[in-house]
Protein backbone atom coordinates (compact mmCIF):
# COMPACT_ATOMS: atom_id res chain seq x y z
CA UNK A 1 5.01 -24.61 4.44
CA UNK A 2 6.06 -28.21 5.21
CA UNK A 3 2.61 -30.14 5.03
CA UNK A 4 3.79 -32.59 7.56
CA UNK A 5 4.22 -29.43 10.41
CA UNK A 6 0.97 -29.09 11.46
CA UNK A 7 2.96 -27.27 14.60
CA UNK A 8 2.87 -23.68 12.57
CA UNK A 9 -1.29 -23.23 12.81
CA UNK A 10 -1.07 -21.23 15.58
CA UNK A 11 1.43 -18.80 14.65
CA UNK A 12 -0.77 -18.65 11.28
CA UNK A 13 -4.05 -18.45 13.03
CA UNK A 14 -2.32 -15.65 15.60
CA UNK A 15 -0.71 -13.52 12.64
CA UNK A 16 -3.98 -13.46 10.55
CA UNK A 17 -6.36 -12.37 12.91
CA UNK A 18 -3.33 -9.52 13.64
CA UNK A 19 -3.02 -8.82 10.01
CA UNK A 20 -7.08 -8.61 10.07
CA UNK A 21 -7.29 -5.88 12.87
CA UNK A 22 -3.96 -4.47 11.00
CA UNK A 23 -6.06 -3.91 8.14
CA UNK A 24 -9.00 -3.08 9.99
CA UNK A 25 -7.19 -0.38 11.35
CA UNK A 26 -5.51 0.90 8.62
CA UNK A 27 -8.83 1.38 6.44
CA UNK A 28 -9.97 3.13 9.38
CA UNK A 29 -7.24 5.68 9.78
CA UNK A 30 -6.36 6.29 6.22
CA UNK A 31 -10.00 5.57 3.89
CA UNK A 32 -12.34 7.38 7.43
CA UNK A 33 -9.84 10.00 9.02
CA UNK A 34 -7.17 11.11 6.77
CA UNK A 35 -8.18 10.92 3.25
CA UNK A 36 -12.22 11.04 4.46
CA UNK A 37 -13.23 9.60 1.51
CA UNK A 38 -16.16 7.39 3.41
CA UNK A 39 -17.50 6.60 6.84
CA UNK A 40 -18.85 3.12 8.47
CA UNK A 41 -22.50 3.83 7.00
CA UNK A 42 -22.17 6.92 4.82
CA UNK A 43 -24.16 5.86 1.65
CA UNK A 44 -27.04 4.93 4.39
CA UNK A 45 -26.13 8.02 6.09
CA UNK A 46 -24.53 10.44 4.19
CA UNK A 47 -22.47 13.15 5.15
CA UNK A 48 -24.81 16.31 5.35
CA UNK A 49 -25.30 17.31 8.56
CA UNK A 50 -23.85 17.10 11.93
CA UNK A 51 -26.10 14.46 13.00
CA UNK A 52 -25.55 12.52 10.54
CA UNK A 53 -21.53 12.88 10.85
CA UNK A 54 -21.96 12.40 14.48
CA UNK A 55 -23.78 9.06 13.43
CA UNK A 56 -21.13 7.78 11.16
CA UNK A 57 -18.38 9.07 13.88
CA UNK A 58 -20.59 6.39 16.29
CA UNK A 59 -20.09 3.81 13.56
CA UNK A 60 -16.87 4.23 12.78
CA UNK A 61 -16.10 4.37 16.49
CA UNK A 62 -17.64 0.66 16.86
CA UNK A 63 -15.29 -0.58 13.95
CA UNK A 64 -12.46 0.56 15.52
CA UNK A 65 -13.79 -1.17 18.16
CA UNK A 66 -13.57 -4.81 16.30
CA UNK A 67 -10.26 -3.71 15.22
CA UNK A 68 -8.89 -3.26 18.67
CA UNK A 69 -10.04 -6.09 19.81
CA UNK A 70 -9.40 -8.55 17.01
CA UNK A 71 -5.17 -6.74 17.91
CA UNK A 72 -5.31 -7.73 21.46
CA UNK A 73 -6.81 -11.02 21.02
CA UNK A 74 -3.77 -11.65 18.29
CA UNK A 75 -1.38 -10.45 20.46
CA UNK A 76 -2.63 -12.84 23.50
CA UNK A 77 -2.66 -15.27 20.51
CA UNK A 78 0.85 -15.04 19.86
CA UNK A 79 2.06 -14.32 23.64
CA UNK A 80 0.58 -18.43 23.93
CA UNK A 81 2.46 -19.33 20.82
CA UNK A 82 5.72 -18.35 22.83
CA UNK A 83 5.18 -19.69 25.34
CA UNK A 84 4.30 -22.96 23.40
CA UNK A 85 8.32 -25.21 22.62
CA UNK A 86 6.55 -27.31 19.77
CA UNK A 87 6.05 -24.31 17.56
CA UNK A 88 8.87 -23.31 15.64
CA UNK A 89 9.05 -19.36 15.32
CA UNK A 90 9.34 -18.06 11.97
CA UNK A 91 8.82 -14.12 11.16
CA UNK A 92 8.46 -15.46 7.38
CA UNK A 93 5.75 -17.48 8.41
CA UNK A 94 3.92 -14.44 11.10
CA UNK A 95 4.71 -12.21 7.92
CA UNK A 96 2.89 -14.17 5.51
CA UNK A 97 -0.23 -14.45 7.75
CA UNK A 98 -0.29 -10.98 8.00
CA UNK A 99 -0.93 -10.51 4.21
CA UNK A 100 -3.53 -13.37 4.83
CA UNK A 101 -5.18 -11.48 7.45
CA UNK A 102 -5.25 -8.18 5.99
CA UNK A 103 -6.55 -9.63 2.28
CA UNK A 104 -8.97 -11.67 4.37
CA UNK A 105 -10.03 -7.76 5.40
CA UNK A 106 -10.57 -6.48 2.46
CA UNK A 107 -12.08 -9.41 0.81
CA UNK A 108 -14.87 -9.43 3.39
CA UNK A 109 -15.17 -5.51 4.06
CA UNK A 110 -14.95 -5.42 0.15
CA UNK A 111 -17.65 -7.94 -0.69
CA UNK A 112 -20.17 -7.55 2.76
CA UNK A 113 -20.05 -3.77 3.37
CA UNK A 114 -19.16 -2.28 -0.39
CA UNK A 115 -20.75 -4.87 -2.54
CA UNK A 116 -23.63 -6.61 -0.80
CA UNK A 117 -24.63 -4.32 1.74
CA UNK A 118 -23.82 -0.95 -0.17
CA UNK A 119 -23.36 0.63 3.82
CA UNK A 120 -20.21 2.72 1.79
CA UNK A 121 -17.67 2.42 -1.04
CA UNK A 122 -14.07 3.42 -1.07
CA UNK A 123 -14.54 6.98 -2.71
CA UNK A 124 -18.27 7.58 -1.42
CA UNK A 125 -18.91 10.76 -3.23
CA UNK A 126 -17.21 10.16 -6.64
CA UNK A 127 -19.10 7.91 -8.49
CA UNK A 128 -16.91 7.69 -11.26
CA UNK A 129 -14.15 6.66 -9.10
CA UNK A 130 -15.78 4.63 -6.47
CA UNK A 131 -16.37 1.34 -8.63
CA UNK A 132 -12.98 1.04 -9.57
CA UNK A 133 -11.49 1.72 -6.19
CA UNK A 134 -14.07 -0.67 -4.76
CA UNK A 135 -12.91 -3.49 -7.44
CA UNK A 136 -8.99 -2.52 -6.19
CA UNK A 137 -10.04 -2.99 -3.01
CA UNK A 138 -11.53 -6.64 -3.79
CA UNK A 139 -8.39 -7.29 -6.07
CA UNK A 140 -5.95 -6.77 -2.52
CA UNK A 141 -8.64 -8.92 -0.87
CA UNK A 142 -7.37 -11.74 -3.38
CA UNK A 143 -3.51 -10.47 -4.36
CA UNK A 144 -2.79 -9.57 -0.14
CA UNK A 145 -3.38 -13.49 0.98
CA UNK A 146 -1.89 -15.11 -2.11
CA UNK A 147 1.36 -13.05 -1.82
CA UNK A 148 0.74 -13.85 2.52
CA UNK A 149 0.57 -17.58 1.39
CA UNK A 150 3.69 -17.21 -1.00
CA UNK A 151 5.48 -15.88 2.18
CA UNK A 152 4.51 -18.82 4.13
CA UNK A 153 5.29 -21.74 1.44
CA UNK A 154 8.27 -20.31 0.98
CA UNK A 155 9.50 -19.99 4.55
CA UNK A 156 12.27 -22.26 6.05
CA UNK A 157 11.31 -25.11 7.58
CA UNK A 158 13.89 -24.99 10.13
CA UNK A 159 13.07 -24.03 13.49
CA UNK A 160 14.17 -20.66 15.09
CA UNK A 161 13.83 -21.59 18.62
CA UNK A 162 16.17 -25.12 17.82
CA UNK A 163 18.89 -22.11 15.97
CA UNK A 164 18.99 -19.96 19.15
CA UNK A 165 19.23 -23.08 21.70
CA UNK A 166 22.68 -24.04 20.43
């Protein structure tokens, strides 16, 4: 990224809060729903009865919740950032903050909710798989927003909306 365009924060700040409910929302679907490897709180609550499913359900309910709205507020992010001439449009760039958004994720999900809370781990109920997937987990939280930064250092500093005015 060109240090002196201080013009392409927005499109950052818009793409990595999308990239964080992105990720939000794919940890949701695939870790809680389709592989069911863990729930929102189920090493607090664990999986036993139908309370206590119907509890996690709740929880995981609520971080959908975050997710959903941490999408629309990135999308009303980014509708302003169109609407705004003196920030050049780059998909590179929006690309890159993605990765930065959805490492950002897993960094804090990985560290707050897995590691310093203990609320759940990756593979709950395998606890000779859980610590590694939980340190994979962290390790995307680091690799996702250096490869999103890559992305963005490396984008062109020209400006899309100046290309498609000629």
């Amino acid at each position: 990224m060109d240090r002196t365009n201080h013009n392409l924060r927005p499109l950052i700040a818009a793409g990595t809060l999308m990239g964080i409910g992105l990720g939000g929302f794919f940890d949701g679907i695939v870790f809680h729903e389709l592989l069911q490897v863990h729930n929102m709180l189920s090493n607090w609550v664990p999986r036993t009865t139908l309370v206590n499913e119907e509890i996690n359900m709740f929880w995981d309910g609520l971080f959908h919740v975050f997710c959903y709205l941490a999408t629309l507020i990135a999308l009303w992010m980014l509708w302003r950032v169109l609407a705004r001439p003196d920030v050049p449009l780059s998909g590179r760039t929006y690309f890159g903050a993605l990765w930065i958004g959805w490492g950002v994720f897993n960094l804090v999900e990985g560290l707050v909710d897995h590691e310093l809370l203990q609320v759940h781990h990756v593979y709950q109920n395998d606890p000779a798989r859980f610590l590694l997937w939980d340190m994979v987990f962290l390790a995307s939280g680091v690799f996702f927003p250096t490869l999103g930064w890559l992305f963005i250092r490396n984008s062109p500093a020209s400006q899309l909306r100046q290309d498609m005015s000629r």
